[in-house]
Structures are given as C-alpha cells and as structure tokens.
Protein backbone atom coordinates (compact mmCIF):
# COMPACT_ATOMS: atom_id res chain seq x y z
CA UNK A 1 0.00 0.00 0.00
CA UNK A 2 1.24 3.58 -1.41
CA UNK A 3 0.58 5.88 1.76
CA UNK A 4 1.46 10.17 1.58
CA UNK A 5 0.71 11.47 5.09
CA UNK A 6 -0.81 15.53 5.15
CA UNK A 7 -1.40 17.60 8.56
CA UNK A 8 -2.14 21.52 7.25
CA UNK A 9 0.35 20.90 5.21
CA UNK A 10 3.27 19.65 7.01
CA UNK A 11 5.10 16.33 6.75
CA UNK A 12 4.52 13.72 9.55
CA UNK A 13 5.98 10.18 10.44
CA UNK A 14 3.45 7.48 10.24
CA UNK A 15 2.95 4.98 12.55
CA UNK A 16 5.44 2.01 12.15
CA UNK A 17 6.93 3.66 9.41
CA UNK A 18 10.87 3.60 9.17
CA UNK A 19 11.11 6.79 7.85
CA UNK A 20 9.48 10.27 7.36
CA UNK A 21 7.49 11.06 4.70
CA UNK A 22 9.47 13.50 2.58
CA UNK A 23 8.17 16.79 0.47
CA UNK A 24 4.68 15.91 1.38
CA UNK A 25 2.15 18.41 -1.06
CA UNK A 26 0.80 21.38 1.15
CA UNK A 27 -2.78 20.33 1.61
CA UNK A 28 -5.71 22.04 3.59
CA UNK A 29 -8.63 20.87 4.46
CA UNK A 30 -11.03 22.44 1.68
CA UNK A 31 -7.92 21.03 -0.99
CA UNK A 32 -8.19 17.85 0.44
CA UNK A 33 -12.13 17.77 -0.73
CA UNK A 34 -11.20 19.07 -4.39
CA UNK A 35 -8.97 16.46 -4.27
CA UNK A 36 -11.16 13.77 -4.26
CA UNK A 37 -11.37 12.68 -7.60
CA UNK A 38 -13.55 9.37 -6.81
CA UNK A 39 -16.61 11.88 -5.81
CA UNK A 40 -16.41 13.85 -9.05
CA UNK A 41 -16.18 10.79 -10.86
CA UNK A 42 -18.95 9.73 -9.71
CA UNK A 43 -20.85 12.67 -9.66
CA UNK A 44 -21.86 12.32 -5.80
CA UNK A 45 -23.14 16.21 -5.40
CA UNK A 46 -25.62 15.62 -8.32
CA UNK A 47 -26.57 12.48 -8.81
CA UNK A 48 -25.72 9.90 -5.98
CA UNK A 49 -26.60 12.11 -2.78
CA UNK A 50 -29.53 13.36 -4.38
CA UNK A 51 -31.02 9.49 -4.41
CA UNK A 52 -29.04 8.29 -1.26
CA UNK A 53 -26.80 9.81 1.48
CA UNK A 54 -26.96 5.92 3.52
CA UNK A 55 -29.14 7.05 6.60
CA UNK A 56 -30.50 4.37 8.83
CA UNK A 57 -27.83 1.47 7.14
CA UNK A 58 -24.79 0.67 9.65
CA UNK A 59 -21.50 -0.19 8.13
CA UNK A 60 -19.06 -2.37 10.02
CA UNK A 61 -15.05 -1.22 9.54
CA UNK A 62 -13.62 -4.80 10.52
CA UNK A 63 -9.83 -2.93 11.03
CA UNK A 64 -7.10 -1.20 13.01
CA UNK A 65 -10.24 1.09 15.10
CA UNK A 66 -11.81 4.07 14.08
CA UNK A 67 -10.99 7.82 16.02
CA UNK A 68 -13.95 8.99 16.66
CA UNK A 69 -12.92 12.33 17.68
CA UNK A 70 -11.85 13.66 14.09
CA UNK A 71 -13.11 16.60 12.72
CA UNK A 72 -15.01 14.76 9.52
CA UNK A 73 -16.22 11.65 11.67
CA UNK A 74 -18.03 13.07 14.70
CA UNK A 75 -20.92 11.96 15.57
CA UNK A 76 -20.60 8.89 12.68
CA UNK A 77 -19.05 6.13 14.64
CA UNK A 78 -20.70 4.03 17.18
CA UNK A 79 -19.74 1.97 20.19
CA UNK A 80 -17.70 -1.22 19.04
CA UNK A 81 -15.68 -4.10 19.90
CA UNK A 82 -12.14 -4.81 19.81
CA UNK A 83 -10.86 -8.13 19.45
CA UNK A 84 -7.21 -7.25 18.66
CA UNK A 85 -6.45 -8.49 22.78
CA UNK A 86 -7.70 -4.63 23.68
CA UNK A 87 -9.84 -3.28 26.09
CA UNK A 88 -11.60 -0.78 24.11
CA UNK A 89 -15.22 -0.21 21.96
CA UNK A 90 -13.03 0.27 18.65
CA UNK A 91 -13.83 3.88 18.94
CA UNK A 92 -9.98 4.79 19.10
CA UNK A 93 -7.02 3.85 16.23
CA UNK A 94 -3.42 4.31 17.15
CA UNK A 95 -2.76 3.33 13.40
CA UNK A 96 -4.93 5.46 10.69
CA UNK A 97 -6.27 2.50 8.56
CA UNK A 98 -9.26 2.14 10.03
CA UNK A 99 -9.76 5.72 10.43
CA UNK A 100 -8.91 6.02 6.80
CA UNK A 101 -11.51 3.82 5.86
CA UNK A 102 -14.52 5.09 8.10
CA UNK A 103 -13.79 8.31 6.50
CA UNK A 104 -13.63 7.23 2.74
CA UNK A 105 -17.64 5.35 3.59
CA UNK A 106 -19.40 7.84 6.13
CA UNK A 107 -17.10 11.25 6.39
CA UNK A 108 -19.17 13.97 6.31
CA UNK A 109 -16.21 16.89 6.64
CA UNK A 110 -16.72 20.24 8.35
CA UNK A 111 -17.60 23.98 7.22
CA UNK A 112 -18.16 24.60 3.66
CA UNK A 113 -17.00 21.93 1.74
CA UNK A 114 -13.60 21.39 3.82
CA UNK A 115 -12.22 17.98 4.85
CA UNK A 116 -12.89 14.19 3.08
CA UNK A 117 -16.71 13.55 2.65
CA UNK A 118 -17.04 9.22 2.74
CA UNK A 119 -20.00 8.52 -0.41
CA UNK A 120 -22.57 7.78 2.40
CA UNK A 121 -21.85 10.77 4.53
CA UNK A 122 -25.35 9.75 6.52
CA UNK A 123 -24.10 6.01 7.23
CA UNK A 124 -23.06 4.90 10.50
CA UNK A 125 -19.85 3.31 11.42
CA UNK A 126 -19.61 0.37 13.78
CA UNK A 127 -15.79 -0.23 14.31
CA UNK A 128 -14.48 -3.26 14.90
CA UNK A 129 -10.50 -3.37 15.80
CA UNK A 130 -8.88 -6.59 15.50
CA UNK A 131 -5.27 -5.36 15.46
CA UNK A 132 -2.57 -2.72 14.48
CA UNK A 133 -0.40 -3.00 11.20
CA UNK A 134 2.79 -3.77 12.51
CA UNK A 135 4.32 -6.80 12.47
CA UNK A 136 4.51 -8.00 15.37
CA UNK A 137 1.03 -7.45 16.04
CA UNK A 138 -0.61 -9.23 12.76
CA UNK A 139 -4.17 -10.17 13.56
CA UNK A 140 -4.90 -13.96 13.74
CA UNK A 141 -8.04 -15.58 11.44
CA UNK A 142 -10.11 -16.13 14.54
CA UNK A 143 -10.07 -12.60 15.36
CA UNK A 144 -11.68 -11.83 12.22
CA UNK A 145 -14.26 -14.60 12.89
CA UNK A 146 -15.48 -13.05 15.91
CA UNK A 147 -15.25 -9.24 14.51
CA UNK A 148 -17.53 -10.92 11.79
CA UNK A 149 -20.22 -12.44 13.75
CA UNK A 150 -20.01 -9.50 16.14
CA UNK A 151 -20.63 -6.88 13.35
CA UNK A 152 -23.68 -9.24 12.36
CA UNK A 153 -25.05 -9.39 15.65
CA UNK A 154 -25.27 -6.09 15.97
CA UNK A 155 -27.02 -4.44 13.23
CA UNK A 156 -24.28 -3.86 10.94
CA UNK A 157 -25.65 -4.57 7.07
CA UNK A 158 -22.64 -3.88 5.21
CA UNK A 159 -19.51 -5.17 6.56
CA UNK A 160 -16.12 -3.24 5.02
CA UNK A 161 -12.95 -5.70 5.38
CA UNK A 162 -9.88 -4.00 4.12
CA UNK A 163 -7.55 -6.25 4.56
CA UNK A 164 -6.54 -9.74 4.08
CA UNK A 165 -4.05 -13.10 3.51
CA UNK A 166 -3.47 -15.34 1.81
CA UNK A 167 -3.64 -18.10 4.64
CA UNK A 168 -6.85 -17.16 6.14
CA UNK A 169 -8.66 -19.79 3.75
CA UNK A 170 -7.21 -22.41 5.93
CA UNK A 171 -9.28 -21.25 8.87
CA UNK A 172 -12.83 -23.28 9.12
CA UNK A 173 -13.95 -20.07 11.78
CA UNK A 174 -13.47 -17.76 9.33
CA UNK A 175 -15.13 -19.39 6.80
CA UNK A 176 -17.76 -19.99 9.00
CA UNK A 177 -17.84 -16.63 10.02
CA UNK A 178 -18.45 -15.40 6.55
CA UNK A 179 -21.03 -18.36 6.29
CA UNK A 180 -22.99 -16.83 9.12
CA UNK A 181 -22.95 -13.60 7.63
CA UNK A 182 -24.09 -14.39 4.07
CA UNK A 183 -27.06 -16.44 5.76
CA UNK A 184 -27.67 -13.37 8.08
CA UNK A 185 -28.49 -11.07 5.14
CA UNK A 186 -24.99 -9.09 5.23
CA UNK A 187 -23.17 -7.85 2.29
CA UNK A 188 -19.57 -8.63 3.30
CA UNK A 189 -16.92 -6.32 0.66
CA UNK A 190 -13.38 -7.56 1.30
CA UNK A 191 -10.01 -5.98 -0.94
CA UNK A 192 -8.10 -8.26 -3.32
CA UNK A 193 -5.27 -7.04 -2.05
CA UNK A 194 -1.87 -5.47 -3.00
CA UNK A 195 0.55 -8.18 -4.51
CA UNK A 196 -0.23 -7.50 -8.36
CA UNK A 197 -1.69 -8.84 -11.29
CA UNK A 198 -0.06 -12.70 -10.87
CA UNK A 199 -0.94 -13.30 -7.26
CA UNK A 200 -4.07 -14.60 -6.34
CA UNK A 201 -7.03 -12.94 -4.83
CA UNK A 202 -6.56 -13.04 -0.83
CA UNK A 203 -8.94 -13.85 1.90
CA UNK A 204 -11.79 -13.45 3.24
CA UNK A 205 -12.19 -11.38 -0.48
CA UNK A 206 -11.95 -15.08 -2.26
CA UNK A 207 -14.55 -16.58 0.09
CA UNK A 208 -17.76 -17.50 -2.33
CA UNK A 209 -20.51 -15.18 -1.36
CA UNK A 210 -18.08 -11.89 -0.62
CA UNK A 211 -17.73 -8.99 -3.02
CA UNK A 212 -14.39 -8.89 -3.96
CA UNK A 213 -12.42 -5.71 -5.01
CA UNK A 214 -9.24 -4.25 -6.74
CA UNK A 215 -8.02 -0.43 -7.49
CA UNK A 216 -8.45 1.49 -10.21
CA UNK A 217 -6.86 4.76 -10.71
CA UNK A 218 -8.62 8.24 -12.37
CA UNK A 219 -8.18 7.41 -15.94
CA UNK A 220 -9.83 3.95 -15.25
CA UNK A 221 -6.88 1.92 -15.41
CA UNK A 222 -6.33 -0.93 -13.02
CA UNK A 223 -3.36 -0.26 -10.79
CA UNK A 224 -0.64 -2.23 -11.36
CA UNK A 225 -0.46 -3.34 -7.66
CA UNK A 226 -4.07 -4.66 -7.74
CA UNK A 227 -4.49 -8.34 -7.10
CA UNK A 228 -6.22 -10.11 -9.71
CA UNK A 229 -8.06 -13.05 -10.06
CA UNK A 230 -10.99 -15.16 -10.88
CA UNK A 231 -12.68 -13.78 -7.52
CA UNK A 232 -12.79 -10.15 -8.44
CA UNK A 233 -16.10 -8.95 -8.48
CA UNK A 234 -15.97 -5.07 -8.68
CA UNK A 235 -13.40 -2.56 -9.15
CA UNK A 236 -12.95 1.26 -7.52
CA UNK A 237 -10.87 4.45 -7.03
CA UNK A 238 -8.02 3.41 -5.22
CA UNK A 239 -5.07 5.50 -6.58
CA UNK A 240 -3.91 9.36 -5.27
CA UNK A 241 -7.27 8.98 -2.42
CA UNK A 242 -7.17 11.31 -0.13
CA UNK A 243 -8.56 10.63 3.64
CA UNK A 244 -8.65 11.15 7.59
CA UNK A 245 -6.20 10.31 9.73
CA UNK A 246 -5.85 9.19 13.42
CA UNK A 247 -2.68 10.90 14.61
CA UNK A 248 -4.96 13.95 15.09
CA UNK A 249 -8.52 15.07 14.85
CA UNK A 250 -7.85 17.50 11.60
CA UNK A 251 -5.06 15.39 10.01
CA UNK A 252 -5.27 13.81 6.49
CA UNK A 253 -3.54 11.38 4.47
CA UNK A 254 -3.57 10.02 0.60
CA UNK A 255 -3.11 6.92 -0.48
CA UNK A 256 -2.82 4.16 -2.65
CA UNK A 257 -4.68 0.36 -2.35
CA UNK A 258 -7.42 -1.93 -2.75
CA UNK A 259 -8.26 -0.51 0.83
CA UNK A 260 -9.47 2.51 -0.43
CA UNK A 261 -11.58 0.90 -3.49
CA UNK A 262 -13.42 -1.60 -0.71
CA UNK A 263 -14.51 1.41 1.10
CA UNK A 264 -15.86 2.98 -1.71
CA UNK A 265 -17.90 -0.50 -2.86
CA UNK A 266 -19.17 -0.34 0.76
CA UNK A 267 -20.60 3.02 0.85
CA UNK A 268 -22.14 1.96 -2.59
CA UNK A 269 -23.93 -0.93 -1.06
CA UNK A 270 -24.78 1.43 2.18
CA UNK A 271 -26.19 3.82 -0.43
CA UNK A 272 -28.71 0.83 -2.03
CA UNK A 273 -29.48 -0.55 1.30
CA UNK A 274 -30.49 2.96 2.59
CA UNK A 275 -32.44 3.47 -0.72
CA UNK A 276 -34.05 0.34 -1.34
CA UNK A 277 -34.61 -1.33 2.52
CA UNK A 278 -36.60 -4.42 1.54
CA UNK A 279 -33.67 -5.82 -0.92
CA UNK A 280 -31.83 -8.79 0.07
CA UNK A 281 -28.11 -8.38 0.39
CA UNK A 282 -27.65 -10.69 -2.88
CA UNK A 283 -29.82 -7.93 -4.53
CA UNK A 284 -27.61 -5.37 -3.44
CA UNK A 285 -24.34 -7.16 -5.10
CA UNK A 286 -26.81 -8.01 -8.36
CA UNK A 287 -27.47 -4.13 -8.66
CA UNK A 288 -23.64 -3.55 -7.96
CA UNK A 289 -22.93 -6.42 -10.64
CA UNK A 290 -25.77 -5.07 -13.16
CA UNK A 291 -25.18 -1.38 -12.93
CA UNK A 292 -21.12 -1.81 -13.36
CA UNK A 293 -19.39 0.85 -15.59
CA UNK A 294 -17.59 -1.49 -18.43
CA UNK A 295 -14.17 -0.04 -18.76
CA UNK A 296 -13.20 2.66 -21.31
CA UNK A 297 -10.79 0.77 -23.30
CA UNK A 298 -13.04 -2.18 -24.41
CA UNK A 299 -11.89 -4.71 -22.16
CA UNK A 300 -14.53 -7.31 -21.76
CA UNK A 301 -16.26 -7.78 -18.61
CA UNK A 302 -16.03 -9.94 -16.39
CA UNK A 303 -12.42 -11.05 -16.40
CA UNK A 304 -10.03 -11.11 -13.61
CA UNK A 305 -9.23 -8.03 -13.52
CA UNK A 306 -12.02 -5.64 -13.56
CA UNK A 307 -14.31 -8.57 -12.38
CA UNK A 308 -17.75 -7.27 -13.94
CA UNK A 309 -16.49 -3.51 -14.38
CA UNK A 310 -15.85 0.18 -12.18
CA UNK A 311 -18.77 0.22 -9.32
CA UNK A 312 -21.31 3.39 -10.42
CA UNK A 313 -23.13 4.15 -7.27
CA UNK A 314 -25.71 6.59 -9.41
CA UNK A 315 -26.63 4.43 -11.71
CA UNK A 316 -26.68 1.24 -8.89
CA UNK A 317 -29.54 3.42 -7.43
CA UNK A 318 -31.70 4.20 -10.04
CA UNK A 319 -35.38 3.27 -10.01
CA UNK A 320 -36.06 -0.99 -10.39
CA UNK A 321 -37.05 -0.74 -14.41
CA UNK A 322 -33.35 0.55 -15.16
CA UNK A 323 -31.21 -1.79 -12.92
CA UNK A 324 -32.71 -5.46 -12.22
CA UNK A 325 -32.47 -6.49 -8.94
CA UNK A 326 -32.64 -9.95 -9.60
CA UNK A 327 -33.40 -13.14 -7.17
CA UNK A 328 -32.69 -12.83 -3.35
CA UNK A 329 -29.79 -15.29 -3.42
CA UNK A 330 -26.34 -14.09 -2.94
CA UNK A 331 -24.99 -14.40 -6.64
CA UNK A 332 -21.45 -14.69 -5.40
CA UNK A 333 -22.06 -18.21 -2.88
CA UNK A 334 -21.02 -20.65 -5.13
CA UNK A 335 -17.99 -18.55 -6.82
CA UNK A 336 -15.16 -20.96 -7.11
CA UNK A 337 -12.19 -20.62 -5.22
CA UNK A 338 -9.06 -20.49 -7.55
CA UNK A 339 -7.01 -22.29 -5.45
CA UNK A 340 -9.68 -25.06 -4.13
CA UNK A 341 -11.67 -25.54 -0.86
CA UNK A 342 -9.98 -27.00 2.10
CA UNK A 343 -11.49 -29.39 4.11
CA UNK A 344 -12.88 -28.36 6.59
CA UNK A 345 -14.80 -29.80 9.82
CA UNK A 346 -18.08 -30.75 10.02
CA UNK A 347 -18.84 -29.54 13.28
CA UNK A 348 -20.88 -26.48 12.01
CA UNK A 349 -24.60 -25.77 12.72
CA UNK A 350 -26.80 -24.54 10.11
CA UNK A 351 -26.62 -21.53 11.17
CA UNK A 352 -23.54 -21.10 9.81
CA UNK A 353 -24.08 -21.75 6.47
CA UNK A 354 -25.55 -19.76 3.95
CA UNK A 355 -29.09 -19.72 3.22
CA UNK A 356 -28.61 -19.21 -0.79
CA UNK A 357 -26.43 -22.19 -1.30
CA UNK A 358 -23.86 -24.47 0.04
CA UNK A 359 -20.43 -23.57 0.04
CA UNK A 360 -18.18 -24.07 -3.08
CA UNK A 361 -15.91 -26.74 -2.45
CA UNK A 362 -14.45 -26.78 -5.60
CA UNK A 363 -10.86 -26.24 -7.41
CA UNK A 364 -10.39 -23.59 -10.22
CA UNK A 365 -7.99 -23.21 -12.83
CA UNK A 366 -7.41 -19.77 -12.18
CA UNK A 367 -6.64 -18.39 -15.71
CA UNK A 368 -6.54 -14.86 -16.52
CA UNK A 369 -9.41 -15.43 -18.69
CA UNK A 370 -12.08 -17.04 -16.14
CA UNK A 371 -13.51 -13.92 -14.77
CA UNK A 372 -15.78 -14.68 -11.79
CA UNK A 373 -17.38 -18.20 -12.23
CA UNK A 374 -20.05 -18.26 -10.57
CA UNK A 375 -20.93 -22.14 -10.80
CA UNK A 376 -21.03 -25.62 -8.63
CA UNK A 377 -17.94 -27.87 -9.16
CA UNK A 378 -16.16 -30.92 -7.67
CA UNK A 379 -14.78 -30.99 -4.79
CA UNK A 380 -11.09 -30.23 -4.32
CA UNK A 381 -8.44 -31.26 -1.88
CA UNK A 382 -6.06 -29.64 -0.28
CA UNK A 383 -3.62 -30.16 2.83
CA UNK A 384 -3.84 -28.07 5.62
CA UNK A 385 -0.23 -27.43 7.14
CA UNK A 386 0.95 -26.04 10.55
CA UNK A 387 1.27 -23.07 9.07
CA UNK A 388 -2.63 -21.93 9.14
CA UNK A 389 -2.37 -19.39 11.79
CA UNK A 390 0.54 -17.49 10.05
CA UNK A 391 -1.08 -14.85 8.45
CA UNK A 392 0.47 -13.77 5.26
CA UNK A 393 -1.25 -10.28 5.66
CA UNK A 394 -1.27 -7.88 2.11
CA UNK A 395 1.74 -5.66 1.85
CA UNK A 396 1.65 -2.43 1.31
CA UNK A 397 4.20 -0.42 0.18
CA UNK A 398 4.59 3.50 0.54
CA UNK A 399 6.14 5.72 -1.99
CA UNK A 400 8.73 7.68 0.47
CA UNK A 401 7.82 5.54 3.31
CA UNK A 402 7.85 2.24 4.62
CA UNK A 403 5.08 0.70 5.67
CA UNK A 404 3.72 -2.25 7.67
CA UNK A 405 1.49 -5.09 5.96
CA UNK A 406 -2.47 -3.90 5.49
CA UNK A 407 -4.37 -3.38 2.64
CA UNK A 408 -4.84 0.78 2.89
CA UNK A 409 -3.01 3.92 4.49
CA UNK A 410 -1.43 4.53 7.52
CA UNK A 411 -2.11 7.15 9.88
C-alpha cells in the first residue's frame, strides 16, 4: 500500500513507518475535498446524494479502530468491539487505517465543503478493531471470525474488510464466520489485495458469497499493484485517495490500495441498502454487478481483472425498471475458489451456512481469462499445514515511506 501522510500541510511520520514522509504536497482541508477525484467521478453532489446519502444502514469497519474524535467523523461512529487483545469499543485507532476507511464510507467533513466527505456521509460506522499493522502485532483468522459475527449481531448490514491473507482460507472459523454472515443477510466487501496482477485474490475477499475488489486509478486503469483473479467482483478508485487520519482530529492522508476501493464499494452498497430497505443483500451485489461501468478501453467484462467492471453508485440506485435487482440469493455463494476448498470440519450448525447455497468446495484453474465463475464444481483437496495461523497479511508499500502489511493507508 502507497501511503502520503498531510497535517495543514506539514510532513509527519506514520505509525510504524521507518522513515518520514518527505516533500509531502501542502494540503488544507477544503484542498483535500477538491482532491477527491472518486466523488467527481462519480458525480456524488448531483446524482448519488440526491437518491441516497446511507441514513439508517450501519457499516461495520472490521480494522485497526476508528478515532472517533476527528473533525469529519463526529458523531458517525458508534460503540464497538475490539478483538485485537484490547480493552476498548473500537472507537480509538493508534494506526490510521481504520480511520482512513470510516472516513472514505461515512465522512461527512466540516464547514463549507472542507475535509474528506465518505459517499454515504449519513451512514453509521460500527468499528471493529482486531489489530494494528505492525508486524509484530498481525491479527490472527479467529479474530476476524469473531469481529464478523459481532458486526452481524449487531445491526451492521454492510460489513467493510480492508484487509486480508493469503492463509486465512485455511481457517474453518473464518469461513464460517463469513457463512454466518451471508445467511444473516450481510453484504460482506473484502479488498483483493496489494501483490499484483499474478498473485491470487486473498482472503476473506476469495470466500464464495463476498464482493471482492481491486483499485483502479482516475483514468480507469487498473493499478498495477491490484491483485487479480478469478474472484474479483468489482473494481474502484483506489489511486492518489485522499482521507482522515488518526494521529490527530484535523489530520489527512492520501493513499494508494485496494483498501481505499473496498470502502468505496461499501458506501455503494450502504447507499442501495439505505435506498431500497426491503432488498436482500444478494440484490444489493446483483445491482452492484448489473449497474457496473464497463471499462473505457473495451476490455470485456467480467475477467479477472475488472471482475464485472468500475462500481457506479448513481446508476446502482436508479429506479427498479433501469437496474434489475434480480433473485434474493447471494450471486457470489457458489464462486469458485481459484485455489480449491480445504477441508474443513463438520462440526458447524446450520446456522452457519448460507441460506442461498452451500459452500463451493471446488478447485479452479485460475486463468486470466475465467472472470468470476459463478458455478457448482467438484470438490477439491487440499492439505492443511501447521502453518494456518501465520497470516500472510497484504503488503503495502509506501512511496517515500515504509510501511507495515495492510491493505490501505497509515495514519
């Protein structure tokens, strides 16, 4: 992940970065709001806020906490959990990720037009802290599990996951986790991470019923550090995006990720649930699917790496005769996995499983050419080692800064 760090203009270190950031651009807080590209694109003043501003829908940021005290976020985040070994609600982010990705969703800035508005300013955030981005602090699969089923439980309809590994499909709670939410109604966005084109699509995005997403930058391009794969579902701005930070309550960032695109899906599907309440959550992702911009230089959609095309929130929420909503099932449940199914135990109750469909056990070539499958296949094998609880978290990589492995910005 490409991080820049702003605060009225002045370079700051980052959190667990090795170095300062160097010749930061001066930045205020009404520049930081021209700056956002992704909203012009998408032509939130006059045609997405108009239809939707995502009042009454609660969006979980599964992350590093949110900081409820900054200047574009108060009064947007509620009480949470923290399952990162912490004693807090969630409500407070020593890192910036999470912060970073609250704001992208629900930020409604501050005076006239100053500071990062999120693309459902009117959402609510329930944060959800499972850990911090250094290393020696990676967050373990179970932890996600229980931010999960905690974000479920407690009214959350959109759950934001921006982050991932590789290793995490190893983990039956996890996967039962995301089980439980798909069968609870959720919509569950996850990013595809930040290894490139030839790696494959991390986890929880590559579990079958999640909405899988890669970056984008403003030209429409996907950025060359997106993951791709046979699991993307939806692409979004995720280069040059500018957003809150947690150091302080007026500081800002920009960055670079599939971080920043999941946020953006999120909002879209905290827009549609606001607008259109009776939906199921596979309804939402079929109106995300349906209403997909296909990319500007004929590329053919879906393929692995715009997955069905660029997310357009404005046209997502126009009325029923100009976007199908299609059936209530989750269209994304029996996905294949590229890289197969483990086994896992049988233990589970139905509760845990999806309501749509049974989970894909099933192997996957893979190719660049497969788009997302969504089909039933055979079942596939495949060992699981001592290694499951080693995370093999994203890694993001800053411009004039290192960074520490996550899937968005730092503080």
């Amino acid at each position: 992940m490409t991080s820049r760090l702003l605060a009225r203009g002045t370079a700051v270190l980052a959190a667990g970065a090795v170095v300062c950031v160097a010749a930061a651009p001066v930045a205020s807080a009404d520049q930081i709001r021209d700056q956002q590209w992704a909203l012009k694109t998408f032509e939130a003043e006059a045609k997405v806020w108009p239809a939707s501003q995502g009042d009454g829908v609660i969006v979980a940021v599964i992350d590093t906490g949110v900081n409820q005290d900054h200047q574009d976020l108060t009064g947007q985040v509620l009480p949470g959990a923290d399952f990162s070994g912490g004693t807090t609600d969630g409500r407070v982010d020593a890192d910036g990720h999470g912060t970073a990705m609250a704001s992208l969703i629900a930020g409604h800035g501050h005076g006239a037009k100053a500071g990062v508005a999120g693309l459902a300013p009117k959402a609510k955030i329930l944060p959800v802290k499972v850990g911090t981005q250094g290393d020696d602090s990676t967050p373990q699969p179970a932890a996600f599990a229980d931010a999960i089923r905690f974000a479920v439980d407690h009214g959350a309809k959109v759950v934001n996951i921006s982050l991932g590994g590789k290793d995490f499909r190893f983990d039956s709670k996890l996967r039962k986790a995301v089980n439980y939410a798909v069968s609870k109604d959720v919509v569950l966005v996850a990013a595809a991470g930040n290894t490139g084109a030839n790696m494959d699509v991390e986890y929880p995005a590559a579990f079958p019923g999640v909405v899988a997403v890669g970056a984008i930058d403003s030209k429409g391009a996907v950025w060359e550090k997106s993951t791709s794969g046979p699991e993307t579902t939806l692409v979004a701005p995720g280069v040059d995006i500018y957003h809150a930070t947690a150091k302080t309550s007026t500081g800002y960032g920009e960055g670079d990720g599939t971080s920043e695109a999941t946020a953006y899906v999120s909002a879209t599907a905290a827009l549609i649930r606001s607008k259109y309440p009776n939906l199921s959550a596979g309804q939402v992702i079929n109106r995300m699917i349906k209403s997909a911009t296909v990319p500007a230089n004929g590329t053919v959609v879906p393929n692995d790496h715009y997955g069905y095309g660029i997310v357009a929130p404005a046209k997502a929420l126009e009325p029923n005769s100009a976007v199908d909503n299609g059936p209530k099932e989750n269209p994304l449940v029996k996905r294949l996995e590229s890289k197969g199914t483990p086994p896992t135990d049988d233990d589970s109750d139905s509760a845990d499983q999806p309501s749509v469909a049974p989970e894909a056990t099933s192997t996957s070539s893979g190719s660049d050419n497969t788009g997302l499958v969504i089909a039933a296949a055979a079942a596939g094998v495949v060992v699981l080692g001592a290694a499951a609880a080693a995370v093999l978290m994203a890694r993001r990589r800053r411009k004039r800064a290192a960074a520490p492995p996550y899937g968005g910005p730092g503080q």
